[in-house]
Protein backbone atom coordinates (compact mmCIF):
# COMPACT_ATOMS: atom_id res chain seq x y z
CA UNK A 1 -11.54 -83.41 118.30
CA UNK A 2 -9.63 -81.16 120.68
CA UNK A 3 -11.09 -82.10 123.71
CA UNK A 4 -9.90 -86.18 123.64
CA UNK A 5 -6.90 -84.65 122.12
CA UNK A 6 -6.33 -82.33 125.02
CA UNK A 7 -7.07 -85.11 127.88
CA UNK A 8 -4.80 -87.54 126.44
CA UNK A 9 -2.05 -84.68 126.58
CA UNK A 10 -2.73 -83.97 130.07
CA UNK A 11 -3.07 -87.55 131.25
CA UNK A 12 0.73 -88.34 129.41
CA UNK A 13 1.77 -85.03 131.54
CA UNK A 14 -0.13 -85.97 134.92
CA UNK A 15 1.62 -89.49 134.89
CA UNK A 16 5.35 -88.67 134.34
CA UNK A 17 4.69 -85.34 136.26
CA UNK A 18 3.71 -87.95 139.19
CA UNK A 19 6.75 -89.76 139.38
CA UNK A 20 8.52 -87.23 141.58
CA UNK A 21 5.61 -87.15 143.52
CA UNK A 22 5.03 -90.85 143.91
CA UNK A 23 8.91 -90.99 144.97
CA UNK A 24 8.69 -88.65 147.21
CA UNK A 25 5.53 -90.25 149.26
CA UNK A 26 7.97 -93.61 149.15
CA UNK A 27 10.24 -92.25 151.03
CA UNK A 28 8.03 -90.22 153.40
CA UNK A 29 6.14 -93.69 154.09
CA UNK A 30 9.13 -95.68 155.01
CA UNK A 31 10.60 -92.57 157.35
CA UNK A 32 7.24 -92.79 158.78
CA UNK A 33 7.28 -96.75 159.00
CA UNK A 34 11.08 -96.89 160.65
CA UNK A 35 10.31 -94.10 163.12
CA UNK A 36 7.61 -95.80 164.38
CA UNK A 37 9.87 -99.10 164.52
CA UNK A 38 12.16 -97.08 166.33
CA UNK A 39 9.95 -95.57 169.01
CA UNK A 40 9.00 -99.02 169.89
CA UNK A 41 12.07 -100.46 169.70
CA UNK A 42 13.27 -101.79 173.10
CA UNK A 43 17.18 -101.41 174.44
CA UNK A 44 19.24 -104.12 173.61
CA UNK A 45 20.67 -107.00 176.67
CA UNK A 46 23.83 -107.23 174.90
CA UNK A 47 24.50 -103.89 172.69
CA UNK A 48 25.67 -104.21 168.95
CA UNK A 49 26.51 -102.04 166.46
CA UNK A 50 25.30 -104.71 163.80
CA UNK A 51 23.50 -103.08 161.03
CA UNK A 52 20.46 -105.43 161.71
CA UNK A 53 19.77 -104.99 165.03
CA UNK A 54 16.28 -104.19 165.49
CA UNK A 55 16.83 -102.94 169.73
CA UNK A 56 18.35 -99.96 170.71
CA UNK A 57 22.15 -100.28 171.76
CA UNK A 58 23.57 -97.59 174.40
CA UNK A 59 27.13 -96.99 174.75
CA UNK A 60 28.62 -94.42 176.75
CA UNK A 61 31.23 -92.61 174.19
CA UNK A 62 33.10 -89.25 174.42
CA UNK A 63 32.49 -85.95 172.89
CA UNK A 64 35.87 -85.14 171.00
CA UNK A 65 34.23 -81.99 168.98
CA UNK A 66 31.30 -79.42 168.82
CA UNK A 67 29.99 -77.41 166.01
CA UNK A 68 27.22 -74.36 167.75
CA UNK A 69 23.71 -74.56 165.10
CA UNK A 70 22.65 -71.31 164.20
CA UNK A 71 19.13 -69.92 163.60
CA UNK A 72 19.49 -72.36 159.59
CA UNK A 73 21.83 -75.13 160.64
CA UNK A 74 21.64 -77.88 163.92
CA UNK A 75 24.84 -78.17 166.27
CA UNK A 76 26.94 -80.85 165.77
CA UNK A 77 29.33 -83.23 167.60
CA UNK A 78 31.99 -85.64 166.84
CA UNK A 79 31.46 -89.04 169.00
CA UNK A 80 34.83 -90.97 169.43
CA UNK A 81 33.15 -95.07 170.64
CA UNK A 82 35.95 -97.81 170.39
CA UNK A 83 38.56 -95.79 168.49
CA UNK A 84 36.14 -94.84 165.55
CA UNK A 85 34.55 -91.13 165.37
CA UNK A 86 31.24 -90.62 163.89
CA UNK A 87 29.93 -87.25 163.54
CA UNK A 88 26.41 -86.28 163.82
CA UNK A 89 23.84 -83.32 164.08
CA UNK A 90 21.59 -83.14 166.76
CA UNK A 91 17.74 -81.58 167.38
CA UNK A 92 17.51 -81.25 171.50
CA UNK A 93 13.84 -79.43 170.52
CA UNK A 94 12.69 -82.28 169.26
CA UNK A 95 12.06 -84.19 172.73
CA UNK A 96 10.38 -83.12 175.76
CA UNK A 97 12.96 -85.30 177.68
CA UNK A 98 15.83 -83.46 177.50
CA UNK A 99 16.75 -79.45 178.76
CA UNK A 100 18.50 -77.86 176.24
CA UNK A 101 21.31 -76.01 177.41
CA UNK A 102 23.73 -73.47 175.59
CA UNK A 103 25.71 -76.02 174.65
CA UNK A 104 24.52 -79.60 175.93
CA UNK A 105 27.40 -81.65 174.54
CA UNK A 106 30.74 -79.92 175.31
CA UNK A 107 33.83 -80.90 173.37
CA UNK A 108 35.68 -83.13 175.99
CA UNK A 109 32.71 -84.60 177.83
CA UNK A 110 31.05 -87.99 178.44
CA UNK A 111 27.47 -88.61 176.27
CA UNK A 112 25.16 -91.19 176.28
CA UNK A 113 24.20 -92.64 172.48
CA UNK A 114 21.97 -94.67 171.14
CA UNK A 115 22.46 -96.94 168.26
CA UNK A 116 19.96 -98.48 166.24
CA UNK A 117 20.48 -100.37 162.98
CA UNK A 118 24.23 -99.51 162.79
CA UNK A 119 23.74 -95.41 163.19
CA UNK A 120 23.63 -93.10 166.07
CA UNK A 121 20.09 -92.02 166.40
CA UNK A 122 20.23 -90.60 170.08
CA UNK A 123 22.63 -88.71 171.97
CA UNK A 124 21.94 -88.12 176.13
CA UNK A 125 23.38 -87.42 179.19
CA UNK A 126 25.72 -89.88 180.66
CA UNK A 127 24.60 -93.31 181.99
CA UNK A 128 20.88 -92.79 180.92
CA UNK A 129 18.55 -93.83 177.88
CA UNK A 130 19.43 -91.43 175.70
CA UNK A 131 16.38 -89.32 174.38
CA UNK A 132 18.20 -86.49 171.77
CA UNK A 133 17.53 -87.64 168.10
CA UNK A 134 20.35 -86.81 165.42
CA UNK A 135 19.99 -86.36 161.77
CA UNK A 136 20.38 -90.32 162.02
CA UNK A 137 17.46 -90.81 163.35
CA UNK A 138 14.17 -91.83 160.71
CA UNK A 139 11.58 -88.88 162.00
CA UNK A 140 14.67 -86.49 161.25
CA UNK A 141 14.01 -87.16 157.28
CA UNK A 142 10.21 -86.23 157.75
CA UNK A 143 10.68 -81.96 157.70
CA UNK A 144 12.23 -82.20 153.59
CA UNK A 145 10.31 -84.64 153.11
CA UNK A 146 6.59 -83.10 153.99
CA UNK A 147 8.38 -80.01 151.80
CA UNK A 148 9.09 -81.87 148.94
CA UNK A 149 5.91 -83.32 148.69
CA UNK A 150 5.00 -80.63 146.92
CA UNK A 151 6.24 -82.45 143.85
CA UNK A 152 2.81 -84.38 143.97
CA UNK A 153 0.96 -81.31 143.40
CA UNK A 154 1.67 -81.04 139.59
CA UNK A 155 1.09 -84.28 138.93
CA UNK A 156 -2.36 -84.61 141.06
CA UNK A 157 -3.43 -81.62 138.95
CA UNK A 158 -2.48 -83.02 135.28
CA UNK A 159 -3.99 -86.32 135.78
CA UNK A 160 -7.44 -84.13 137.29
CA UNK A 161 -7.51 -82.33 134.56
CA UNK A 162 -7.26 -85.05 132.22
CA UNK A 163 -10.15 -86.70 133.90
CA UNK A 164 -12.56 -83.43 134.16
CA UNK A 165 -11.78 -82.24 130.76
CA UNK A 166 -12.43 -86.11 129.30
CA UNK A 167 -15.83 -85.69 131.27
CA UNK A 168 -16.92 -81.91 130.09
CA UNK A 169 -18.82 -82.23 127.07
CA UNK A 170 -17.98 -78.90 125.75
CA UNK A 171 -15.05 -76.05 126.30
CA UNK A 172 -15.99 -72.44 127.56
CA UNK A 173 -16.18 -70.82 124.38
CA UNK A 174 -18.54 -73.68 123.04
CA UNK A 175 -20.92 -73.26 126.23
CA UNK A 176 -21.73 -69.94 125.41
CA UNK A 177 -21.86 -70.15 121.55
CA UNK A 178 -24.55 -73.42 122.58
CA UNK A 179 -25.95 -70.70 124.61
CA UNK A 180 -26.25 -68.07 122.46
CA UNK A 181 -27.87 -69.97 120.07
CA UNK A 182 -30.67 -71.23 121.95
CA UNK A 183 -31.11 -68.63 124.01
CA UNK A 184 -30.23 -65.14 122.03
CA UNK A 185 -31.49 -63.19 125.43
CA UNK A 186 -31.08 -63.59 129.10
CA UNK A 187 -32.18 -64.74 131.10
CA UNK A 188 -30.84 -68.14 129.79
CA UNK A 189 -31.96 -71.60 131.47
CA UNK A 190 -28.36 -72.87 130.93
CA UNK A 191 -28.30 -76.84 132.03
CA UNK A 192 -26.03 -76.11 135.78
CA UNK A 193 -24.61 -79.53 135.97
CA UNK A 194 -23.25 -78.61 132.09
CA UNK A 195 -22.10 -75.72 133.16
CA UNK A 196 -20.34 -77.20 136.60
CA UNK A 197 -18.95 -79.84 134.67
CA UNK A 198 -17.60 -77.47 131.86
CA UNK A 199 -16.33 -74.46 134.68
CA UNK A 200 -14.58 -77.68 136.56
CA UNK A 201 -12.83 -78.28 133.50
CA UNK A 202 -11.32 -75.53 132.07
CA UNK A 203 -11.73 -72.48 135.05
CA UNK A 204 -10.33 -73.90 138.15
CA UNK A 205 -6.37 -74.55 137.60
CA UNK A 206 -5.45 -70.91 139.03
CA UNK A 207 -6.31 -72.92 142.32
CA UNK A 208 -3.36 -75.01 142.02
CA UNK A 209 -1.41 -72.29 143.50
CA UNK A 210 -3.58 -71.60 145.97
CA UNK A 211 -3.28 -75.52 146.22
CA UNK A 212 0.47 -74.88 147.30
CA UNK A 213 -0.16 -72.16 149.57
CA UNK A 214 -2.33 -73.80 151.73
CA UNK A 215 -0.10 -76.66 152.29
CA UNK A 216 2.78 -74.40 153.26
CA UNK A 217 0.41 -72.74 155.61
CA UNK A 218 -0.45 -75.98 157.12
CA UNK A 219 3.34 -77.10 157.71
CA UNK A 220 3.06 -74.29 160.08
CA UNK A 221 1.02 -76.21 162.78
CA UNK A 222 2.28 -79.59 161.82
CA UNK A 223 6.02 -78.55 162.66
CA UNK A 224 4.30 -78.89 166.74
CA UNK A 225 1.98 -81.69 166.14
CA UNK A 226 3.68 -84.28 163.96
CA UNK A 227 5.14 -83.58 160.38
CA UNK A 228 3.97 -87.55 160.10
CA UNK A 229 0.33 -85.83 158.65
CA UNK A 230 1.46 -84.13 156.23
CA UNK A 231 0.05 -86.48 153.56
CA UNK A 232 -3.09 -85.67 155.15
CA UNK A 233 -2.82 -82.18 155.26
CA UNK A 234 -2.13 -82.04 151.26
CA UNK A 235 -4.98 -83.80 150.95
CA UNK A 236 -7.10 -82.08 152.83
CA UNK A 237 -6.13 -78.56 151.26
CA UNK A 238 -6.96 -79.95 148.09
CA UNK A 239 -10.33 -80.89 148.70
CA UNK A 240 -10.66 -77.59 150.56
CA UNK A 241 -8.91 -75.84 147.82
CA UNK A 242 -10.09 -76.92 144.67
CA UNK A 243 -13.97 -77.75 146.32
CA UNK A 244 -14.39 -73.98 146.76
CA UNK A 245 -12.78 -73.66 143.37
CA UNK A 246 -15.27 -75.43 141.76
CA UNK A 247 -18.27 -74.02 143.10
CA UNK A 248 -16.88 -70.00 142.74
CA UNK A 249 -16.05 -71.24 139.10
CA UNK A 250 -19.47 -72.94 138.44
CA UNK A 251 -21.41 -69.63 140.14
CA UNK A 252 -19.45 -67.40 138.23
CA UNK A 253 -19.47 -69.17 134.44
CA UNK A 254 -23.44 -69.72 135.54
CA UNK A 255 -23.90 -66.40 135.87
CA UNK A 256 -21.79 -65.38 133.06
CA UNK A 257 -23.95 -67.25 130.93
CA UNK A 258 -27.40 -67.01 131.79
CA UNK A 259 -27.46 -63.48 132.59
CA UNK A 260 -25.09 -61.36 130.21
CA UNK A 261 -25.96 -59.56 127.15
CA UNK A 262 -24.72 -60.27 123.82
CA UNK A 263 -23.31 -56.86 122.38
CA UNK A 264 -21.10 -55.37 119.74
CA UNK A 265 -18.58 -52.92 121.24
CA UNK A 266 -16.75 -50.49 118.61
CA UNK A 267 -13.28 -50.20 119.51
CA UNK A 268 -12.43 -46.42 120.21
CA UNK A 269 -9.06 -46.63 121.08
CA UNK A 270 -6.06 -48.52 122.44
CA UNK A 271 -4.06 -47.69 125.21
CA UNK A 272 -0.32 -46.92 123.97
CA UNK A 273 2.18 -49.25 125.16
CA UNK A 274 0.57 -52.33 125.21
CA UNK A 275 2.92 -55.33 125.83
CA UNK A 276 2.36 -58.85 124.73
CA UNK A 277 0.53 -59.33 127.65
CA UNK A 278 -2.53 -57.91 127.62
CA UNK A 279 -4.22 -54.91 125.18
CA UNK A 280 -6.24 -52.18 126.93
CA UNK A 281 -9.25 -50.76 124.07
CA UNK A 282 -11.78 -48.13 125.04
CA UNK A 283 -15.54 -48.23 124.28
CA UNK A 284 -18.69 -46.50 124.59
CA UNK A 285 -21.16 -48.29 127.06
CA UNK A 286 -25.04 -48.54 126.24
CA UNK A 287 -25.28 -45.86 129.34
CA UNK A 288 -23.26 -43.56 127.31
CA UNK A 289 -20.21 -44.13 129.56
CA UNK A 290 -16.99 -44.46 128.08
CA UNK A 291 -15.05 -48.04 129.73
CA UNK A 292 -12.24 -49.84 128.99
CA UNK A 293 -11.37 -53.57 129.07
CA UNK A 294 -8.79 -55.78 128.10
CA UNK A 295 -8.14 -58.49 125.86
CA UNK A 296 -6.08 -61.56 126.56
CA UNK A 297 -2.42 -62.06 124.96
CA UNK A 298 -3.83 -63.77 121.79
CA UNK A 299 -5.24 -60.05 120.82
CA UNK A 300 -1.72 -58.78 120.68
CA UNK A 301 -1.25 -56.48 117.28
CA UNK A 302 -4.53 -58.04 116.29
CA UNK A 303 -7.27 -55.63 116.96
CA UNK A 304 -6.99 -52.08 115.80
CA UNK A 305 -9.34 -48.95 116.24
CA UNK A 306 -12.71 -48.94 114.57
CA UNK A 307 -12.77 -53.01 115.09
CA UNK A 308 -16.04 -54.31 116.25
CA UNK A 309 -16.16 -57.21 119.22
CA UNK A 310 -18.51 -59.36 120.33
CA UNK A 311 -19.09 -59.21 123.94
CA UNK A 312 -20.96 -60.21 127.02
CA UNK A 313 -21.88 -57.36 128.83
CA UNK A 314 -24.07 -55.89 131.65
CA UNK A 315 -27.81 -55.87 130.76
CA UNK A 316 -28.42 -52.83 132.09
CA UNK A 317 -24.99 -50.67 132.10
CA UNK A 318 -23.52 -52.63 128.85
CA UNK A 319 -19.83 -53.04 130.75
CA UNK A 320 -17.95 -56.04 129.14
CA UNK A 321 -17.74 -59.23 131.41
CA UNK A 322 -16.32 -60.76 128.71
CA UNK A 323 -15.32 -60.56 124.87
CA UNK A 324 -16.37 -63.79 122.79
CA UNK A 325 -14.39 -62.86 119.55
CA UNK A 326 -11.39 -64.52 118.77
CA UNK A 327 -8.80 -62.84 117.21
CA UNK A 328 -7.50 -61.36 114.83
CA UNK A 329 -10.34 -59.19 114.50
CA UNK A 330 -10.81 -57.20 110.94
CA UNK A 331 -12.18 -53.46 110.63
């Protein structure tokens, strides 16, 4: 059968597509974990610049070189501490504690930094804690990281998709051939948990972009609040997402199928210039009014003038919702 045959596809898909994903949320975890180990860390009585050291170390060092930011990069600065130079980006908008000035760390002057774990994570004005974090510092990774998150989104929807269509017991084109059947005229007392779990299945994927779009939207915010929720924010545009999804898809194929006519449309003509895209044919409607509607990719080269289609239509106006032949389609 197809439909085992398709989940099985889409579950293989779902989890290698997921292995980006599942790195990516890794990563964002421990940046998460070791920021929050380094916002509690205390200062150190005797500062190191061990690799281990789980306090803060400040050293007073000198600023031997500055690099402006612009509106894509951060400034930088070159810190000279016991003859070695290290050289470092820095975020002054990301702390309350500090005023940014034009430019904060002048080549030639005196900083405060802060050390933690053998990197410079903070840079501050002289003889205090300093409060500045660098691209050093573990809640510097989060921004990328909430981006590339992203990369959980394909996966998330293969492995769904997998599971719904495993569940549906029937496609879209089977639902309304059932339909049909049973029912040759509307209105049709379709099953709606059939029809929710068959619309779930094989309607709602278009929502994976909007999936994407409403994660982007809520970086906006959580660039001010904490990038730290982002997982929560993907997750809570999906249920938002895909839940109104669902229920637009269910109404709709509901609809669809319990109230639409079954007709035969005679194909009049074809609009010239057609592209494998899509195929524009002109009919006559039972009102007498001539419409047009058009036919997925498949009908490419396959339907010509004269060719008769089966259709759901409008009861009353005989419009096509939505053609039910499959092509090719003979005279």
């Amino acid at each position: 059968m197809r439909r085992p045959k398709l989940a099985r596809g889409l579950l293989i898909a779902g989890a290698l597509g997921s292995i980006p994903g599942a790195i990516v949320g890794a990563f964002f975890a421990a940046s998460v974990a070791d920021a929050d180990v380094l916002q509690a860390a205390p200062l150190c009585a005797t500062p190191t610049l061990a690799a281990d050291s789980s306090c803060v170390s400040v050293f007073q060092a000198q600023i031997i070189d500055h690099t402006p930011g612009s509106s894509k990069f951060l400034p930088e600065v070159t810190v000279s501490l016991n003859g070695s130079t290290t050289e470092v980006a820095y975020d002054c908008f990301a702390t309350t504690d500090y005023v940014c000035a034009p430019n904060p760390f002048p080549a030639g002057s005196q900083a405060s930094t802060g050390w933690w774990r053998g990197s410079l994570v903070y840079l501050g004005r002289p003889d205090t804690r300093p409060q500045v974090p660098t691209n050093k510092a573990p809640a510097e990774n989060l921004p990328p990281l909430a981006f590339f998150l992203l990369l959980a989104i394909p996966g998330v929807c293969l492995l769904l998709g997998a599971l719904l269509v495993w569940l549906a017991p029937m496609n879209v084109s089977e639902l309304i051939q059932s339909a049909l059947r049973q029912w040759p005229d509307p209105p049709r007392p379709v099953e709606p948990k059939t029809v929710l779990s068959v619309a779930a299945a094989y309607q709602i994927w278009p929502a994976a972009v909007l999936w994407v779009i409403a994660y982007c939207a809520a970086m906006v915010p959580l660039v001010r609040f904490g990038l730290r929720w982002a997982p929560i924010a993907l997750v809570i545009t999906f249920a938002i997402v895909f839940g109104g999804a669902i229920v637009i898809c269910w109404l709709r194929l509901w609809w669809l199928v319990r109230d639409s006519a079954r007709q035969t449309i005679m194909v009049e003509a074809i609009e010239p210039g057609q592209s494998r895209g899509s195929t524009k044919v002109w009919y006559h409607r039972v009102d007498g009014e001539r419409a047009s509607t058009s036919l997925g990719p498949g009908w490419y080269r396959h339907v010509q003038e004269g060719d008769r289609l089966d259709a759901l239509t409008n009861p009353t106006s005989g419009s096509v919702r939505m053609v039910i032949s499959a092509p090719p389609v003979q005279a």
